[in-house]
C-alpha atoms as a PDB file:
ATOM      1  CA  UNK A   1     -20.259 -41.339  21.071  1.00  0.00           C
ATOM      2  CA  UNK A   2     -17.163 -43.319  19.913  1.00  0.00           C
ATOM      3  CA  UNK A   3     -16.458 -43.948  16.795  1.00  0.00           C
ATOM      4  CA  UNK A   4     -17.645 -47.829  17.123  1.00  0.00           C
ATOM      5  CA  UNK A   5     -20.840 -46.634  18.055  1.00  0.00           C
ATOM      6  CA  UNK A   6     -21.544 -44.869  15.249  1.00  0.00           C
ATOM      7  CA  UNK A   7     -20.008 -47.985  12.809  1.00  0.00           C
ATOM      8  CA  UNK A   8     -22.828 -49.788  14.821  1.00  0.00           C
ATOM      9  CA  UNK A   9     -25.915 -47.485  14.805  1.00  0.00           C
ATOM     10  CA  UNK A  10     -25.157 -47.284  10.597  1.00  0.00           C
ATOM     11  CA  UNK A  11     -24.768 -50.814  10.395  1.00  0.00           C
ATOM     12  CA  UNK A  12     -28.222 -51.206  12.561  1.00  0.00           C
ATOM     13  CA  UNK A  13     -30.062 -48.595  10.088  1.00  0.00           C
ATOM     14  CA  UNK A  14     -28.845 -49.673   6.950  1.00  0.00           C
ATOM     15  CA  UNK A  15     -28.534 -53.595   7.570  1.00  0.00           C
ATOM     16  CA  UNK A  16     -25.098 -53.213   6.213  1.00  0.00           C
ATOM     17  CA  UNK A  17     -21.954 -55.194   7.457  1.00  0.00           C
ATOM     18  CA  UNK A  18     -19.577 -53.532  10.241  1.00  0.00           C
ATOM     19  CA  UNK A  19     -16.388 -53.769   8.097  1.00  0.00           C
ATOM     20  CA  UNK A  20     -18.086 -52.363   5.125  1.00  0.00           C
ATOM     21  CA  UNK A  21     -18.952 -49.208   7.353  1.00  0.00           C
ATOM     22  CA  UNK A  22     -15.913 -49.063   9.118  1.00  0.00           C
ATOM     23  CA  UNK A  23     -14.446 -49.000   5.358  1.00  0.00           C
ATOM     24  CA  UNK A  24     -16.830 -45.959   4.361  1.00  0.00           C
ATOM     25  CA  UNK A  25     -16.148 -44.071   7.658  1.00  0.00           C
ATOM     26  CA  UNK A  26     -12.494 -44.809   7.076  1.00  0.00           C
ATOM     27  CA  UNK A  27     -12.962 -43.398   3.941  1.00  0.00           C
ATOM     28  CA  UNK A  28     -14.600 -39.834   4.449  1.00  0.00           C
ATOM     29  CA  UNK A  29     -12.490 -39.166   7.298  1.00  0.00           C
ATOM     30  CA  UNK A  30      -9.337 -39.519   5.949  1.00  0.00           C
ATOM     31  CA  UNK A  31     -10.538 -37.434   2.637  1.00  0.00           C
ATOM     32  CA  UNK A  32     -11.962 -34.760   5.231  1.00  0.00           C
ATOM     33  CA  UNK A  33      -8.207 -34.836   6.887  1.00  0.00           C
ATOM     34  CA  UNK A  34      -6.792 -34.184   3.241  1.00  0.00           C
ATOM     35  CA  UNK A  35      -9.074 -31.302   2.539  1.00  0.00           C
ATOM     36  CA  UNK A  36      -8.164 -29.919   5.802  1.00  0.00           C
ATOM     37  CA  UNK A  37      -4.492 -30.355   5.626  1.00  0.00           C
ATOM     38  CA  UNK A  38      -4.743 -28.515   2.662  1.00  0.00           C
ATOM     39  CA  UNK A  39      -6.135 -25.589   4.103  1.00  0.00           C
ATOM     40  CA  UNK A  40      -9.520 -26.613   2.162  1.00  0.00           C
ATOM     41  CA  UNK A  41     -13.030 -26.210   3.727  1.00  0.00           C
ATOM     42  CA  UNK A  42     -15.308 -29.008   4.110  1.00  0.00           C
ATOM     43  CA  UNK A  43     -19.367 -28.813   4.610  1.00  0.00           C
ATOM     44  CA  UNK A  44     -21.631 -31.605   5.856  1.00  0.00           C
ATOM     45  CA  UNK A  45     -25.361 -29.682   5.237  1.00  0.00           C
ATOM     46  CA  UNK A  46     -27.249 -29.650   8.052  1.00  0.00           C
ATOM     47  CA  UNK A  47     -24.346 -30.363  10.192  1.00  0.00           C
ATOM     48  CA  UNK A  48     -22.005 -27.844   9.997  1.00  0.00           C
ATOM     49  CA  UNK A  49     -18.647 -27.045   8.524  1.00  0.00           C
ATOM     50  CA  UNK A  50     -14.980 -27.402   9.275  1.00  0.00           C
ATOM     51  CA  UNK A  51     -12.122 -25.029   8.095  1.00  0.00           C
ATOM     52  CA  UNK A  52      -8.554 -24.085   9.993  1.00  0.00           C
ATOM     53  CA  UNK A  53      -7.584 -20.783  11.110  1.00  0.00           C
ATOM     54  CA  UNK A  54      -4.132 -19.613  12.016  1.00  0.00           C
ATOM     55  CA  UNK A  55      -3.427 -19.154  15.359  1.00  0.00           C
ATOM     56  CA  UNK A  56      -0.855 -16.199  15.568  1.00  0.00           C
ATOM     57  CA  UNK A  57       2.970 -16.812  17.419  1.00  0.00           C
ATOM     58  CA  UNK A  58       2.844 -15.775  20.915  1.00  0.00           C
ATOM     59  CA  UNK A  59       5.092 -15.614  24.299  1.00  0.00           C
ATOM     60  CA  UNK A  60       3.952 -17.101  27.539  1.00  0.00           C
ATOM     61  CA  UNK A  61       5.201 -18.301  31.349  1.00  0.00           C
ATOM     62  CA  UNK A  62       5.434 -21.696  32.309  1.00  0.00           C
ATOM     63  CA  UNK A  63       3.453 -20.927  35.904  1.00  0.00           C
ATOM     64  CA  UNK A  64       5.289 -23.951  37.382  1.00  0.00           C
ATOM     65  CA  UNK A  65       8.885 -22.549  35.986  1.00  0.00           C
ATOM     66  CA  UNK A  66       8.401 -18.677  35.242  1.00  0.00           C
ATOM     67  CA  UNK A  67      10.397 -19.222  32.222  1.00  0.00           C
ATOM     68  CA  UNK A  68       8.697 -17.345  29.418  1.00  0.00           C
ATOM     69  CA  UNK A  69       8.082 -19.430  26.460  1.00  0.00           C
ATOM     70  CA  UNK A  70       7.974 -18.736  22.824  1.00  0.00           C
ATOM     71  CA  UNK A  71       4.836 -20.606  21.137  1.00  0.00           C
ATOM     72  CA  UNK A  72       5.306 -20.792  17.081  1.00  0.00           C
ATOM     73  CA  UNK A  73       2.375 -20.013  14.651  1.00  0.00           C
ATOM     74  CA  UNK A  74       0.113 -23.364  14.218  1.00  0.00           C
ATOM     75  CA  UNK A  75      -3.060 -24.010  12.651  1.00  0.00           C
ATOM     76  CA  UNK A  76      -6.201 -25.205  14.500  1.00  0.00           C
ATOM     77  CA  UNK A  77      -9.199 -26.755  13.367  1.00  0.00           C
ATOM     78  CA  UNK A  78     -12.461 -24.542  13.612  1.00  0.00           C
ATOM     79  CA  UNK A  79     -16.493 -25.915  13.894  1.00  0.00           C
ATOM     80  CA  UNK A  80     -19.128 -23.956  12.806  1.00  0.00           C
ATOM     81  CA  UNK A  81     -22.417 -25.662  13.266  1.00  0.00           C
ATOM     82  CA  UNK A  82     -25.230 -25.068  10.576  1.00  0.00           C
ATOM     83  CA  UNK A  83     -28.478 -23.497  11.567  1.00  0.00           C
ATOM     84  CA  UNK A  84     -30.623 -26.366  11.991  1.00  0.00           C
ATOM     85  CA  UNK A  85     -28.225 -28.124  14.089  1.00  0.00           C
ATOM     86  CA  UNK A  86     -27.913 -25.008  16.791  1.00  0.00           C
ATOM     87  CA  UNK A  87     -32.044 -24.380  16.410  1.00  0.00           C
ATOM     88  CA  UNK A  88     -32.517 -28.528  17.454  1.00  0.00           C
ATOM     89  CA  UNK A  89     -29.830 -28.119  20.084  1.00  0.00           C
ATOM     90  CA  UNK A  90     -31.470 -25.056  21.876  1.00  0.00           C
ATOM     91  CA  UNK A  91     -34.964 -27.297  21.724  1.00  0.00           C
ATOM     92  CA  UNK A  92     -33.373 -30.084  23.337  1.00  0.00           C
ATOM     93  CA  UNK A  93     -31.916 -28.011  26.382  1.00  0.00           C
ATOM     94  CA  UNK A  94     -34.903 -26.034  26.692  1.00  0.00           C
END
């Protein structure tokens, strides 16, 4: 699902204008991306919740090259999905 589709299906459901939603979704994902970026954990109930975790500094090999990289520390986003979400996801496939 792209993120016009969902602009659409909330429009549909709430009889609300496109750019208003757009606005809104606009809205909560950027102040999700703030929380985030400030190492801050955000919850959507019955959805699940996203954090970061540090992902430690490492060496690799290029395969094509052999030369052995260094790879600095980073952050990553992390998903955890809430209960009811995993329970209606097993149903589906099931």
């Amino acid at each position: 699902m792209l993120k016009k589709d969902l602009i659409n299906k909330v429009s549909e459901e709430l009889s609300l204008q496109k750019q208003d939603v757009s606005v809104a979704l606009d809205i909560i994902l950027d102040t999700m991306g703030e929380a985030l970026a400030e190492d801050r954990r955000v919850e959507l109930r019955g959805f699940g919740s996203f954090s970061t975790r540090k992902r430690k500094a490492r060496s690799t090999k290029n395969p094509r090259t052999g030369i052995v990289m260094d790879i600095p520390e980073r952050k990553t986003l992390h998903f955890t999905m809430s209960k009811s979400l995993k329970e209606s996801l097993i149903s589906k496939t099931e």
